[in-house]
N, C-alpha and C. Protein backbone atom coordinates (compact mmCIF):
# COMPACT_ATOMS: atom_id res chain seq x y z
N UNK A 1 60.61 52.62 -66.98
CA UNK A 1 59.52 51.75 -66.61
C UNK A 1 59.46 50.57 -67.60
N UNK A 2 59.23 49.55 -67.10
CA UNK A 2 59.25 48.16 -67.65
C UNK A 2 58.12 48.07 -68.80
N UNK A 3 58.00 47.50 -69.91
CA UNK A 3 56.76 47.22 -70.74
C UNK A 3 56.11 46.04 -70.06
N UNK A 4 54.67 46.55 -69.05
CA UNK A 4 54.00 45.41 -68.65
C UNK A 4 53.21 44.68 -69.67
N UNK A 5 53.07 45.21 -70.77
CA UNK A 5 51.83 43.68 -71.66
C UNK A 5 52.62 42.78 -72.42
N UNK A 6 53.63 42.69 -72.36
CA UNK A 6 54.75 41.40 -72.48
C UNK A 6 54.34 40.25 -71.49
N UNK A 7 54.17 40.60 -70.41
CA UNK A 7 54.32 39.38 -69.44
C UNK A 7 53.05 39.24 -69.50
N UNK A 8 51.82 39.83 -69.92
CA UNK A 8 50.39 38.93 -70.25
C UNK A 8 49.99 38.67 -71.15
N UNK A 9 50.81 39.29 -72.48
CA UNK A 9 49.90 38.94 -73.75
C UNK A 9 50.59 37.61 -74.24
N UNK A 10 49.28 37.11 -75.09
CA UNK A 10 49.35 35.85 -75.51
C UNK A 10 50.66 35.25 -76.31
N UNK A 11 51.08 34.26 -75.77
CA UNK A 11 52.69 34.02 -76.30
C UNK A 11 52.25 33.37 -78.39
N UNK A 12 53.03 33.40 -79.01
CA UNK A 12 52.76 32.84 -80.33
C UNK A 12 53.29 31.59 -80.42
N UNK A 13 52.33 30.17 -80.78
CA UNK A 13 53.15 29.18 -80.68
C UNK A 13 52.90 28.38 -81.47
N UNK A 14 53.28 27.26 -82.32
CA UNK A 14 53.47 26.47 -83.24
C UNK A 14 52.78 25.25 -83.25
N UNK A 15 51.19 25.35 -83.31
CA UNK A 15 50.81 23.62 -83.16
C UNK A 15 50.86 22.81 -84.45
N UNK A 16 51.23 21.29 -84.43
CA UNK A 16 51.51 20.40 -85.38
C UNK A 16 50.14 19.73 -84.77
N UNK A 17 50.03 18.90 -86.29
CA UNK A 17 48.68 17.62 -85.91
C UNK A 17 49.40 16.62 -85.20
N UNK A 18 48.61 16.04 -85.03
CA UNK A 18 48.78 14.60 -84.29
C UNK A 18 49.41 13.77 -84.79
N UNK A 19 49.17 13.68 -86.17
CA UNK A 19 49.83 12.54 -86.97
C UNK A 19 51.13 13.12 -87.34
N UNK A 20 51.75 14.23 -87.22
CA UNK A 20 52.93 14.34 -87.39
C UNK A 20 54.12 14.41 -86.71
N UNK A 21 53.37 14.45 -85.41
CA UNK A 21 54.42 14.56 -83.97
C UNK A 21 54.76 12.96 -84.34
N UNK A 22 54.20 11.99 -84.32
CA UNK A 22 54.25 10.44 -83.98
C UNK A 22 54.68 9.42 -85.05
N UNK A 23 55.64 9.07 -85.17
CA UNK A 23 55.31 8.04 -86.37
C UNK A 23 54.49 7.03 -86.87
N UNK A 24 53.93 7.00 -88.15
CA UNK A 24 52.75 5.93 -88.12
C UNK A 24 53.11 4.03 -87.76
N UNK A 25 52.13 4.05 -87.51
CA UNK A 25 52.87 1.80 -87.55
C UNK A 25 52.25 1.16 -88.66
N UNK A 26 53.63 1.30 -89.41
CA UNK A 26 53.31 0.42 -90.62
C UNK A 26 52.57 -0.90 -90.73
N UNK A 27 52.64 -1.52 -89.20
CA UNK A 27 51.61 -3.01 -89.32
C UNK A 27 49.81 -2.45 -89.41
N UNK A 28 49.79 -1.33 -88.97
CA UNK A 28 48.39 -0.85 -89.04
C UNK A 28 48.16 -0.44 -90.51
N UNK A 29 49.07 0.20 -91.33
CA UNK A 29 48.85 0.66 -92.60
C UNK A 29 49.26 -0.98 -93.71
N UNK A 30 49.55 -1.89 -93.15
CA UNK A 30 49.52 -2.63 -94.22
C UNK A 30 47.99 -3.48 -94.01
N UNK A 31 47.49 -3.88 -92.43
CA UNK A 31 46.44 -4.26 -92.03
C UNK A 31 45.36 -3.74 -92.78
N UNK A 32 44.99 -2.36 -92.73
CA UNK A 32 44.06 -1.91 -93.53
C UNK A 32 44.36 -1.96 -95.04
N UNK A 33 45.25 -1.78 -95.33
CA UNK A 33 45.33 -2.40 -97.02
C UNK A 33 44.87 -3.80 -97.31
N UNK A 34 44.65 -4.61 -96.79
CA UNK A 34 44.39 -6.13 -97.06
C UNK A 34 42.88 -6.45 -96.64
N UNK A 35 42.56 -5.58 -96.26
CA UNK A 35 41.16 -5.50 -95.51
C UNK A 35 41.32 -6.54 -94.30
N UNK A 36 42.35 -6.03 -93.15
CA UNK A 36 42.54 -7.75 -92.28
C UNK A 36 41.40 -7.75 -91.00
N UNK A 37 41.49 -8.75 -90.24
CA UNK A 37 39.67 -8.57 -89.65
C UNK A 37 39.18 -10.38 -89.29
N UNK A 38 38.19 -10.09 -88.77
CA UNK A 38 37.74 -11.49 -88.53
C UNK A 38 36.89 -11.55 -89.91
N UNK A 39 36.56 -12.90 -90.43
CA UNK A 39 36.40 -13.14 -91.78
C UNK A 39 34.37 -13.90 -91.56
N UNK A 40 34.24 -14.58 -90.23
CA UNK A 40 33.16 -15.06 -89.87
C UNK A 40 32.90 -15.08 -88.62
N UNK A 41 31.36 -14.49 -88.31
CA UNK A 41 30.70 -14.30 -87.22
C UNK A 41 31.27 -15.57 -86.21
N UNK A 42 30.89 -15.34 -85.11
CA UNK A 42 31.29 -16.09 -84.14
C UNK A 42 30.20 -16.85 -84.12
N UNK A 43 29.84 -18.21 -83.38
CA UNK A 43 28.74 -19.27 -83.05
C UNK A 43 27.95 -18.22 -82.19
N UNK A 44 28.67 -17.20 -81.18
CA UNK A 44 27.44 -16.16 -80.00
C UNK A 44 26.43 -15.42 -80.86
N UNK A 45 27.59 -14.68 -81.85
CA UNK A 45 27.01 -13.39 -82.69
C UNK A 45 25.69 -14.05 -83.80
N UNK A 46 26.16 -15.48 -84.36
CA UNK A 46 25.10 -16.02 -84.95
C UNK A 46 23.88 -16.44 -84.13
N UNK A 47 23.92 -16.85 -82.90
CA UNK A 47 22.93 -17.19 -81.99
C UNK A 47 21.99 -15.82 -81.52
N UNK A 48 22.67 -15.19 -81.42
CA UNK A 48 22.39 -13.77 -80.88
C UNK A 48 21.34 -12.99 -81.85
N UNK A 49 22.03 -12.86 -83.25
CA UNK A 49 21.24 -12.71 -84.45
C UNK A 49 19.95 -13.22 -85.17
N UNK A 50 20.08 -14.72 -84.36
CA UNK A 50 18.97 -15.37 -84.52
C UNK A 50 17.93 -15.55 -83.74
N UNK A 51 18.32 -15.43 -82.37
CA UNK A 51 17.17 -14.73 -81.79
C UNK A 51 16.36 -13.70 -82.08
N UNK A 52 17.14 -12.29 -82.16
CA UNK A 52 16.89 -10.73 -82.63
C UNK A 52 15.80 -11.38 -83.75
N UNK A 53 15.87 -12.28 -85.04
CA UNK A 53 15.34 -12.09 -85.99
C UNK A 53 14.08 -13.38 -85.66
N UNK A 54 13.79 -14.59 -84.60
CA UNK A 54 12.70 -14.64 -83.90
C UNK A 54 12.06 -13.79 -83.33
N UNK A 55 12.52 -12.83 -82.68
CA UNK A 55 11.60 -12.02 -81.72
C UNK A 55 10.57 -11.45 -82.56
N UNK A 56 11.50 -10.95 -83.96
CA UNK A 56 10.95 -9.87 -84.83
C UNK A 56 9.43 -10.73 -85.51
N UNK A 57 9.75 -12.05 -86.05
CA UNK A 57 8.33 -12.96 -86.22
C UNK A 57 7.17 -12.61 -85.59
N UNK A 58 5.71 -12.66 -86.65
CA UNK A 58 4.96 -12.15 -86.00
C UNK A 58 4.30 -13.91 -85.17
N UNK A 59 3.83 -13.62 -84.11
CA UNK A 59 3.00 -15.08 -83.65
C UNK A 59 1.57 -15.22 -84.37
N UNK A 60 1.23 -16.56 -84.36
CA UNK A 60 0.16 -17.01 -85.15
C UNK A 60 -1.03 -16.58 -84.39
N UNK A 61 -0.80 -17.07 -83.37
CA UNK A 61 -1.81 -17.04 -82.12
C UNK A 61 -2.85 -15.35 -82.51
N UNK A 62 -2.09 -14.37 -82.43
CA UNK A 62 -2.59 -13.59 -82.21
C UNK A 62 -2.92 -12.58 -83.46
């Protein structure tokens, strides 16, 4: 007679992380070394900001 808990028990298997299956991209690891990035808000993000910080003003009126 055949050994049936072979064909259901759990097989044993070998997981690796993520970062080691893949090679890294060195343009990303030198990017973050330099701190690279936009350096100044955009004309929207400043407009945008400056609204947010009108709204926040209290009015006289009231």
């Amino acid at each position: 007679m055949a050994n049936k808990t072979t064909g259901t028990r759990q097989k044993l298997t070998f997981r690796l992380d993520p970062a080691q299956t893949k090679p890294r991209n060195p343009v990303a690891v030198a990017a973050k070394q330099r701190a690279a990035g936009s350096h100044q808000k955009s004309a929207s993000a400043l407009r945008q900001e400056q609204n947010r910080l009108a709204k926040k003003l209290p009015i006289e009126g009231e």
